[in-house]
C-alpha atoms as a PDB file:
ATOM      1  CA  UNK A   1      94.616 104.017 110.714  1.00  0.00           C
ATOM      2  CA  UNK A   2      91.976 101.521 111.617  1.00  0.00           C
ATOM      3  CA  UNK A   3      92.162  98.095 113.395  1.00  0.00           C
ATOM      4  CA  UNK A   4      90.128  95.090 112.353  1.00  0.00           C
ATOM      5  CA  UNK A   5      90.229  92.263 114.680  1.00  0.00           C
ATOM      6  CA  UNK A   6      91.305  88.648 113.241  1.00  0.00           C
ATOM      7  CA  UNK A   7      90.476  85.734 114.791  1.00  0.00           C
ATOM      8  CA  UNK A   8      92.177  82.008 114.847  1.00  0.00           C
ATOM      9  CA  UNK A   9      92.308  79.108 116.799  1.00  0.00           C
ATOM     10  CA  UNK A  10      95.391  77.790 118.273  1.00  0.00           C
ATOM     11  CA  UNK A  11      95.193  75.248 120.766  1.00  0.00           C
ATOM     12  CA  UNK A  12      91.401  75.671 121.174  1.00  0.00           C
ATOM     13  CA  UNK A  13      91.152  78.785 122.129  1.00  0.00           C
ATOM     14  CA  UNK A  14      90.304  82.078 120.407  1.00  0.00           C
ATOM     15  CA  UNK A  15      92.924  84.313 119.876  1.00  0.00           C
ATOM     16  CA  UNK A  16      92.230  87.618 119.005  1.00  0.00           C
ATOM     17  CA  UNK A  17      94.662  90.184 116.660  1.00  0.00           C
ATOM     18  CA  UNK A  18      94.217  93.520 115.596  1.00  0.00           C
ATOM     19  CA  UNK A  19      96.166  94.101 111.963  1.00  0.00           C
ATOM     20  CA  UNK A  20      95.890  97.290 109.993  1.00  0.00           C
ATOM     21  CA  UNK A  21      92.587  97.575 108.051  1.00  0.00           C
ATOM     22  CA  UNK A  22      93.519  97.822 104.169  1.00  0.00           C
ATOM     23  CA  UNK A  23      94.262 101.355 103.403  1.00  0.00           C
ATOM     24  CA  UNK A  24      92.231 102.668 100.553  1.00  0.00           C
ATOM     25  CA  UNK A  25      93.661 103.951  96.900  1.00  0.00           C
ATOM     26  CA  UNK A  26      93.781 107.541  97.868  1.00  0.00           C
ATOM     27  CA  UNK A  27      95.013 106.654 101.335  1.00  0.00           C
ATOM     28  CA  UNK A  28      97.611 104.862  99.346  1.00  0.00           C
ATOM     29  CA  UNK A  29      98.138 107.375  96.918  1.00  0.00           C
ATOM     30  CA  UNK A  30      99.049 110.075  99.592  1.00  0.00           C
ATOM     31  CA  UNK A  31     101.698 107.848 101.194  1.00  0.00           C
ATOM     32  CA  UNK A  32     103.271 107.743  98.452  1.00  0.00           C
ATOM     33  CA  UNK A  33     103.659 111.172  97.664  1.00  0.00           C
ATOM     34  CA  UNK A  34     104.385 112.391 101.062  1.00  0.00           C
ATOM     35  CA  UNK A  35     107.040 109.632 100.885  1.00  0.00           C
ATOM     36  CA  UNK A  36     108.260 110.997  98.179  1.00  0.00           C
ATOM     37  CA  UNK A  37     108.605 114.804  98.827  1.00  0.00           C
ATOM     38  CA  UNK A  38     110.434 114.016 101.989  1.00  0.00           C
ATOM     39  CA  UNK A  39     112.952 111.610  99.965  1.00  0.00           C
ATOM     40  CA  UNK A  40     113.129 114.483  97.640  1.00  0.00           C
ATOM     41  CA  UNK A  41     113.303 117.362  99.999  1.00  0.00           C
ATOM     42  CA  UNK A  42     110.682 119.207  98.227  1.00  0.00           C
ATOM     43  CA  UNK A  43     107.279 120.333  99.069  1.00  0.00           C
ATOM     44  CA  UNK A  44     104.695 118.389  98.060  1.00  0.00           C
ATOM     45  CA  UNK A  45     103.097 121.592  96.073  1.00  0.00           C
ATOM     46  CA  UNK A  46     105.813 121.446  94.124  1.00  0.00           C
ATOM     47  CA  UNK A  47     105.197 117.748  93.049  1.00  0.00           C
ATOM     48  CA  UNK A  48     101.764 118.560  91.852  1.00  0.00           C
ATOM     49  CA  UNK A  49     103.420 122.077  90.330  1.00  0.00           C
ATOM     50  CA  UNK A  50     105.163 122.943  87.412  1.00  0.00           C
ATOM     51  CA  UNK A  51     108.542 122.953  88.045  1.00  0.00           C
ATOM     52  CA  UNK A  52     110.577 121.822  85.570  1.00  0.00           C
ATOM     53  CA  UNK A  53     113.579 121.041  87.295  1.00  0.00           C
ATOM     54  CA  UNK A  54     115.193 117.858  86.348  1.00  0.00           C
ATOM     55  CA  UNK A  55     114.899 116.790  89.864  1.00  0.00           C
ATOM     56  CA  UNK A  56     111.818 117.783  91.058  1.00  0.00           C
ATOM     57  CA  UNK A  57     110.428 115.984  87.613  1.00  0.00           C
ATOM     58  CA  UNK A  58     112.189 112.765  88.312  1.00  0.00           C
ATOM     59  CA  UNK A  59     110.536 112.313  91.224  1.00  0.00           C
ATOM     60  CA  UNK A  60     107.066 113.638  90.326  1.00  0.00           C
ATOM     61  CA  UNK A  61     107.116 110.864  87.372  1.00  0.00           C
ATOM     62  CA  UNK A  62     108.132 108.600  89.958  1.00  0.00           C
ATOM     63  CA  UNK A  63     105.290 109.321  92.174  1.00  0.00           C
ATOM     64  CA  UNK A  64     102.975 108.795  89.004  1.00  0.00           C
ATOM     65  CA  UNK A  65     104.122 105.341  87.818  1.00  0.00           C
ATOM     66  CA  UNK A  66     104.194 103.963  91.433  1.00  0.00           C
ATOM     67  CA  UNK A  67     100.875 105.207  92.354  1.00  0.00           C
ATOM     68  CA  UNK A  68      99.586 103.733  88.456  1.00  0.00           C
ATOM     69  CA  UNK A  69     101.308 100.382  89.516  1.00  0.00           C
ATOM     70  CA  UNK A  70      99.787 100.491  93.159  1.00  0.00           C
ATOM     71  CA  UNK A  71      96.669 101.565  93.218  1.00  0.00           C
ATOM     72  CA  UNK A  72      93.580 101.377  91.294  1.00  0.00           C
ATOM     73  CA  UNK A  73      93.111 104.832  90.352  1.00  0.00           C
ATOM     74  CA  UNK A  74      92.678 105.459  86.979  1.00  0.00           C
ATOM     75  CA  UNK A  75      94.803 107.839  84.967  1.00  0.00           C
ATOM     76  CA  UNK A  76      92.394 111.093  85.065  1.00  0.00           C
ATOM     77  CA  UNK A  77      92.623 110.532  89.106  1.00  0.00           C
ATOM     78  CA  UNK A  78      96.304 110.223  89.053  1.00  0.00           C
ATOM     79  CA  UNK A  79      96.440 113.316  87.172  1.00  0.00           C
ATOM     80  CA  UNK A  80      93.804 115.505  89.371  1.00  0.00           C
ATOM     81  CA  UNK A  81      96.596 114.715  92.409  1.00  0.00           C
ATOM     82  CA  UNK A  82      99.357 116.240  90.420  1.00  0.00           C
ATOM     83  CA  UNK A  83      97.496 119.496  89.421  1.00  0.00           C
ATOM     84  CA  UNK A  84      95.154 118.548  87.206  1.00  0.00           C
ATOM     85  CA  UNK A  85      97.533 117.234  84.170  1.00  0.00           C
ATOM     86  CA  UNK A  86      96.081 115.320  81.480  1.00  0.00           C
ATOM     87  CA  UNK A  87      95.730 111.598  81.151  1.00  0.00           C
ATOM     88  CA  UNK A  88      98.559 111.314  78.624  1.00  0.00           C
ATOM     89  CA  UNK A  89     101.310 113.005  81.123  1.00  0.00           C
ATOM     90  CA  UNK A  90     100.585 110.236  83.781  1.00  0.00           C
ATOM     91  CA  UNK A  91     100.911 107.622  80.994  1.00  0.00           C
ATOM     92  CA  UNK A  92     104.228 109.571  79.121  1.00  0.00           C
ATOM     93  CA  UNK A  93     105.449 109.371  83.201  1.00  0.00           C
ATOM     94  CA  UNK A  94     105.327 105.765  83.569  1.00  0.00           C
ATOM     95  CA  UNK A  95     106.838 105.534  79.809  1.00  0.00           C
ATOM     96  CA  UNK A  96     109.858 107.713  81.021  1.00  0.00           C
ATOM     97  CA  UNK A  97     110.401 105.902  84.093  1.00  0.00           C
ATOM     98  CA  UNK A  98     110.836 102.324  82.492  1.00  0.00           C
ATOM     99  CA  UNK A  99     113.390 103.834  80.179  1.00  0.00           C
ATOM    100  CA  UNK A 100     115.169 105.969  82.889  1.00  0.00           C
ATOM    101  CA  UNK A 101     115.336 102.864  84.958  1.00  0.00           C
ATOM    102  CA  UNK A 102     116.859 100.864  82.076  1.00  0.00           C
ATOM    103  CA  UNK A 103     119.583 102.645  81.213  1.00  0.00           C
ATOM    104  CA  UNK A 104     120.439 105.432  84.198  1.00  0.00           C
ATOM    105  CA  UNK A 105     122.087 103.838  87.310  1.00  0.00           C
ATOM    106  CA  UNK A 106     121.609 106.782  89.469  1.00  0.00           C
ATOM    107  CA  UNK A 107     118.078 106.962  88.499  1.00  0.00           C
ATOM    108  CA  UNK A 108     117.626 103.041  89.182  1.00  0.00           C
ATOM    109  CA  UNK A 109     118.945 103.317  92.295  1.00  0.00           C
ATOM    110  CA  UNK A 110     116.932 106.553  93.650  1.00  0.00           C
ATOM    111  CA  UNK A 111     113.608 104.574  92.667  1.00  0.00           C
ATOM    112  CA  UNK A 112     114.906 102.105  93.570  1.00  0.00           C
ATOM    113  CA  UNK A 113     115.806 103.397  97.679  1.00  0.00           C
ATOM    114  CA  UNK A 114     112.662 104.889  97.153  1.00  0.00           C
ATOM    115  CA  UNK A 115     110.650 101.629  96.524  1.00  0.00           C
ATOM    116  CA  UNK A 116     112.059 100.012  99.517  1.00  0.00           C
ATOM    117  CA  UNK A 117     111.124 103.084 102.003  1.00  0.00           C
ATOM    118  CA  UNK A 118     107.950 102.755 100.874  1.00  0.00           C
ATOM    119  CA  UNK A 119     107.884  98.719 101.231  1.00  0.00           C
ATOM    120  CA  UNK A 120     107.790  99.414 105.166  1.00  0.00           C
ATOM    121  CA  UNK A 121     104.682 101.584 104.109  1.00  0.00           C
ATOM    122  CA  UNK A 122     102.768  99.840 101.997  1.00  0.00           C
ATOM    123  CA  UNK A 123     102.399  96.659  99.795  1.00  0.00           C
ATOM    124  CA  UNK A 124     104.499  97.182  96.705  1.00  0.00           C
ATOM    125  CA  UNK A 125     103.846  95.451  93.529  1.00  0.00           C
ATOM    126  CA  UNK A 126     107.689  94.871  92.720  1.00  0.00           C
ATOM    127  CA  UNK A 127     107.888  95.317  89.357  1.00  0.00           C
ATOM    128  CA  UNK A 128     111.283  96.077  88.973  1.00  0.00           C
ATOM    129  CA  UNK A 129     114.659  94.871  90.360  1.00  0.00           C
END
């Protein structure tokens, strides 16, 4: 990660920082996966795979709709990280996720534990809560 300096005055005189430079979508993108896969205790291959395990799913659509909501990739990118999969799956992700969080408990509170790890991380839009 990359340091840009900030300056301000205080008391006139210069004070120098150094804060994170802004990380960039993909940077962003891979956080959150990695994140992920070690909440999960799964490889990240098999994120981007097709296993069809309910668990393994759950948190690849999670990984989808938070990278949708936090970066500025567009769909067809989103998909190309998770093996290629279509434009539609990334948007049928997000779609399940909204519902899942609405009425599953469990489910609220995994993506929930997971939005806050990666709040140390990154940035979050905060959607939900």
């Amino acid at each position: 990660m990359q340091l840009t300096p900030t300056y301000s005055i205080y008391r006139n005189e210069v004070v120098i920082r150094e804060k994170p430079a802004s990380l960039t979508n993909d940077e962003k993108a891979q956080i959150i996966i990695s994140t992920i896969s070690e909440y999960g205790n799964v490889n990240m291959d098999m994120l981007a795979g097709v296993w069809r395990k309910r668990e393994v799913c759950e948190l690849r659509h999670i990984a989808m709709e938070l990278i949708r909501k936090n970066t500025g990739l567009s769909l067809v990118n989103i998909g190309v990280k998770f093996g290629g999969r279509d434009h539609s799956s990334i948007l049928h992700a997000v779609t399940k996720v909204g519902d899942l969080f609405d009425t599953d408990k469990q489910f609220r509170e995994k993506y929930l534990q997971i939005q806050y790890l990666l709040s140390s991380k990154l940035n979050l839009i905060n959607p939900k809560k």
